[in-house]
Protein backbone atom coordinates (compact mmCIF):
# COMPACT_ATOMS: atom_id res chain seq x y z
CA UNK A 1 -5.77 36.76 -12.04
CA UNK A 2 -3.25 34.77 -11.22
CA UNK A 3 -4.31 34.14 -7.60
CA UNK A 4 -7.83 33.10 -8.93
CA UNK A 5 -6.13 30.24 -10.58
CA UNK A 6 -3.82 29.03 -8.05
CA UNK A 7 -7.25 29.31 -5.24
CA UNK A 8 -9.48 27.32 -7.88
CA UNK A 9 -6.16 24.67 -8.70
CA UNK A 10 -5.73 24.34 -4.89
CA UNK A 11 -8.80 22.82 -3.43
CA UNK A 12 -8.72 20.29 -6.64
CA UNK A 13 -5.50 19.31 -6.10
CA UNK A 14 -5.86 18.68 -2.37
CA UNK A 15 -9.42 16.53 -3.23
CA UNK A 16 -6.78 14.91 -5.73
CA UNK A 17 -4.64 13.94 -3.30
CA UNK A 18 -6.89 13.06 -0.54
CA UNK A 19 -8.61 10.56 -2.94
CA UNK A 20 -5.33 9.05 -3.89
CA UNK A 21 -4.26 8.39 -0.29
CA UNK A 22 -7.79 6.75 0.33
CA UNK A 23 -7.39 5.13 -2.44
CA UNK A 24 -4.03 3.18 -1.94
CA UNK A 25 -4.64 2.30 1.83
CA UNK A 26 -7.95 0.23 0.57
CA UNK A 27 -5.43 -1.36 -2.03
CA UNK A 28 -2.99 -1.97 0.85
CA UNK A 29 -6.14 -3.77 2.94
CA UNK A 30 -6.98 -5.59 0.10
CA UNK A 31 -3.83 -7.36 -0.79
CA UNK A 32 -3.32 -8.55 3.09
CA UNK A 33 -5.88 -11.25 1.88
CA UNK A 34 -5.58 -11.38 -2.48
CA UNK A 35 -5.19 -14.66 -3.72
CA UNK A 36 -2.21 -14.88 -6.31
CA UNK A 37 -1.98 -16.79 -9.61
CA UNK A 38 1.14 -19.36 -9.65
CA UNK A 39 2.29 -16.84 -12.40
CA UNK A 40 2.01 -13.77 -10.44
CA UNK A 41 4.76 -15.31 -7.41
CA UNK A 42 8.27 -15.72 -7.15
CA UNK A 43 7.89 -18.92 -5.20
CA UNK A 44 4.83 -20.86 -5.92
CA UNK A 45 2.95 -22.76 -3.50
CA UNK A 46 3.74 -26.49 -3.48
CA UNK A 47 3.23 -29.51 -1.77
CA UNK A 48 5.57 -30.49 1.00
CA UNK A 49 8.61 -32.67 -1.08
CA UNK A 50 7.32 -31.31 -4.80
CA UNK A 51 5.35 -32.51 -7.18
CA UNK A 52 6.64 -36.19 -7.19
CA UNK A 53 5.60 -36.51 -3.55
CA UNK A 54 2.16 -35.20 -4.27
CA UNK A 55 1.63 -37.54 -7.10
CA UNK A 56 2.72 -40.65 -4.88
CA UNK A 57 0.45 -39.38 -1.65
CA UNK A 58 -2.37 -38.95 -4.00
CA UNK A 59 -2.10 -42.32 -6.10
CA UNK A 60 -1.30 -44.48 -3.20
CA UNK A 61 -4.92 -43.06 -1.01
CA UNK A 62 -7.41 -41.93 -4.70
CA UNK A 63 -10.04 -44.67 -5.16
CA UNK A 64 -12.26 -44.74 -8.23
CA UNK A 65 -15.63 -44.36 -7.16
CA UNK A 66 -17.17 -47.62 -7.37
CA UNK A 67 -20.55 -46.30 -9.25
CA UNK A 68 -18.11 -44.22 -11.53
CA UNK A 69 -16.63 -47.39 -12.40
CA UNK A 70 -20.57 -49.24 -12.15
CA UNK A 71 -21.50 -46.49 -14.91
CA UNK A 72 -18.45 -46.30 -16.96
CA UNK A 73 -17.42 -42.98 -15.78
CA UNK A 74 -14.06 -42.02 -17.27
CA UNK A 75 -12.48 -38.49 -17.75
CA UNK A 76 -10.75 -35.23 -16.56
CA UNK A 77 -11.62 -33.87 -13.18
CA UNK A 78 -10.14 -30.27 -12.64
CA UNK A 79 -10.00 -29.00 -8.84
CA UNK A 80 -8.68 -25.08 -7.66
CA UNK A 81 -7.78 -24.46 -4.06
CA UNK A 82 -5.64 -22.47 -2.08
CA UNK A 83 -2.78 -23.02 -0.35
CA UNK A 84 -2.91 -20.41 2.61
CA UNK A 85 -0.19 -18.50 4.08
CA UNK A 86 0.57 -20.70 6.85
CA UNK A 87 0.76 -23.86 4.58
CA UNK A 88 -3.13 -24.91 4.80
CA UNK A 89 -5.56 -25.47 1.71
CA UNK A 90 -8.91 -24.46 1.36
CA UNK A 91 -11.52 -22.82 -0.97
CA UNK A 92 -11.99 -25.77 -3.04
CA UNK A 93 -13.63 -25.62 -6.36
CA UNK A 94 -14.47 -28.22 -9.17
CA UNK A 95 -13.57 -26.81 -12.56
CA UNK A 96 -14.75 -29.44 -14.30
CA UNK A 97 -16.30 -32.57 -13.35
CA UNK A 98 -17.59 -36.08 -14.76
CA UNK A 99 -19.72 -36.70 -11.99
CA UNK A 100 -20.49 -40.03 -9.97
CA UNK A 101 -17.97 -38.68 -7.05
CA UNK A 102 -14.85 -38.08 -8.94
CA UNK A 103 -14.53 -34.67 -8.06
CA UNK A 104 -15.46 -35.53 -3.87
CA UNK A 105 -12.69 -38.21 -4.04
CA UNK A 106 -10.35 -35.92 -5.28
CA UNK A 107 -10.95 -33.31 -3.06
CA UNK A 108 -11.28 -35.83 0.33
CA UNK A 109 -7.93 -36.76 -0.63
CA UNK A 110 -6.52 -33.32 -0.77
CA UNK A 111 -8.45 -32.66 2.48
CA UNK A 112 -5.89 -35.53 4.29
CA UNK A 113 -3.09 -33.54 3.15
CA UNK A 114 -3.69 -30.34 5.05
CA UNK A 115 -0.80 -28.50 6.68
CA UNK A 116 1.61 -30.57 4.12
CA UNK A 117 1.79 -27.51 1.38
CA UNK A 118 4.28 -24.14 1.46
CA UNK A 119 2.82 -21.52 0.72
CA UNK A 120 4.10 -18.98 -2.06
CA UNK A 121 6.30 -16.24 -1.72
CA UNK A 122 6.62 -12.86 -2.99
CA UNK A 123 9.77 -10.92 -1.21
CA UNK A 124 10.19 -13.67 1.11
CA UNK A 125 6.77 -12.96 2.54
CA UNK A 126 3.68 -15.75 2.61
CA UNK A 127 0.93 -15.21 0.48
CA UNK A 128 -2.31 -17.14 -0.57
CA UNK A 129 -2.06 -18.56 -3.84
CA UNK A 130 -4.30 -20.58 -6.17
CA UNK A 131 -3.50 -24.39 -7.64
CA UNK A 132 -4.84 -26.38 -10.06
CA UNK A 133 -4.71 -30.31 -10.05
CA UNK A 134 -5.80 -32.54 -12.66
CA UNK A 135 -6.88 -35.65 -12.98
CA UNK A 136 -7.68 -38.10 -15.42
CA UNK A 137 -9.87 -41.11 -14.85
CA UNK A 138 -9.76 -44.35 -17.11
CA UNK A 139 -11.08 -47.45 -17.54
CA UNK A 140 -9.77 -50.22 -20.20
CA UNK A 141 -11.47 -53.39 -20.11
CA UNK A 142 -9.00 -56.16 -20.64
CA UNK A 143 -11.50 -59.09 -21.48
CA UNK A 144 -15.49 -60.38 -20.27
CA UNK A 145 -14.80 -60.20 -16.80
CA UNK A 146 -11.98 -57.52 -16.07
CA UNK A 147 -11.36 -54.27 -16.74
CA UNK A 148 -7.76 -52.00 -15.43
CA UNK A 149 -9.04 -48.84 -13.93
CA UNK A 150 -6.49 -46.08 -14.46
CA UNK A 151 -5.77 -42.99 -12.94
CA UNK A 152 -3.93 -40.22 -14.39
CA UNK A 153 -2.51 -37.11 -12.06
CA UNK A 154 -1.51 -34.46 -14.48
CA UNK A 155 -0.71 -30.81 -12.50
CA UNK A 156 1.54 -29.57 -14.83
CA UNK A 157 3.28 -31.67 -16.89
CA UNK A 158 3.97 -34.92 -15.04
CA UNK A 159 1.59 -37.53 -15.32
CA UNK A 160 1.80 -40.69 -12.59
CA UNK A 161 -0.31 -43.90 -13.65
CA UNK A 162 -2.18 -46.05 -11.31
CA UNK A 163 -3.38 -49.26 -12.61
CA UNK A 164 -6.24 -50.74 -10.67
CA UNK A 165 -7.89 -54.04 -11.83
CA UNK A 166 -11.67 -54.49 -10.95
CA UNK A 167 -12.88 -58.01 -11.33
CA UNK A 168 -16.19 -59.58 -12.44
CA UNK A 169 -17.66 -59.17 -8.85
CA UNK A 170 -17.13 -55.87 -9.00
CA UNK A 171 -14.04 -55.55 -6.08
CA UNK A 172 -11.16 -53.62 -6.99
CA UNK A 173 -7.69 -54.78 -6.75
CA UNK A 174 -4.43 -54.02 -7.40
């Protein structure tokens, strides 16, 4: 009786384990190329000299689309990417959009910055992680014939100004 059990418990336990094995080498395949959250690193991917030196890259090269500002365009773009193990982004996606080439400005910018990130880090190793930038497009119209165009980079908490001024003609200056 006894030796019935332990024949029919055998095979089982053996298809048991043989799954299990299978199972956690796929995980182990998988992970090579998993793209973390920032909240699932010990290190999270940033750009080369922090967030202060992304804000000042970005303000100093953005442009408000001029038929954003034609159309009186103004909002919050959101963009995801990832920042690659060897310092790279790619995989970009607009979250949320206001249209009239926000979103493309935003993301040609980010293009110009490749190979300026770090990647994250989980037990000292490189992995791909996901970040989120945000930015918020304004215009204010000061009297008949000029507005300030501004431009708000939020990731996280910070938030950088730039002040454009477009004039009557339409030109943009600062």
């Amino acid at each position: 009786m006894l030796t019935k059990k332990i024949t029919r418990i055998i095979p089982a336990l053996l298809i048991f384990l043989l799954v299990n094995s299978l199972s956690s080498q796929k995980l182990e395949k998988d992970t090579v190329n998993y793209i973390y959250e920032p909240n699932q690193v010990r290190t999270k991917g940033e750009y080369e000299g922090g967030k202060k030196q992304l804000l000042e890259t970005l303000s100093s090269n953005l442009k408000y689309p001029d038929e954003a500002i034609k159309n009186n365009i103004q909002g919050k773009v959101i963009v995801k990417f990832v920042i690659e193990k060897d310092g790279t982004i790619s995989n970009f996606k607009i979250l949320k959009d206001i249209g009239y080439g926000c979103g493309e400005e935003i993301i040609r910018i980010l293009n110009e910055t490749q190979t300026k990130w770090n990647s994250a880090k989980i037990n000292n190793k490189n992995v791909r992680s996901y970040y989120t930038l945000r930015v918020k497009f304004k215009i204010r119209k000061i009297n008949k014939d000029e507005s300030k165009v501004d431009i708000y980079l939020m990731p996280f908490l910070c938030i950088l100004k730039v002040v454009l001024f477009v004039l009557s003609d339409g030109r943009i200056g600062d």
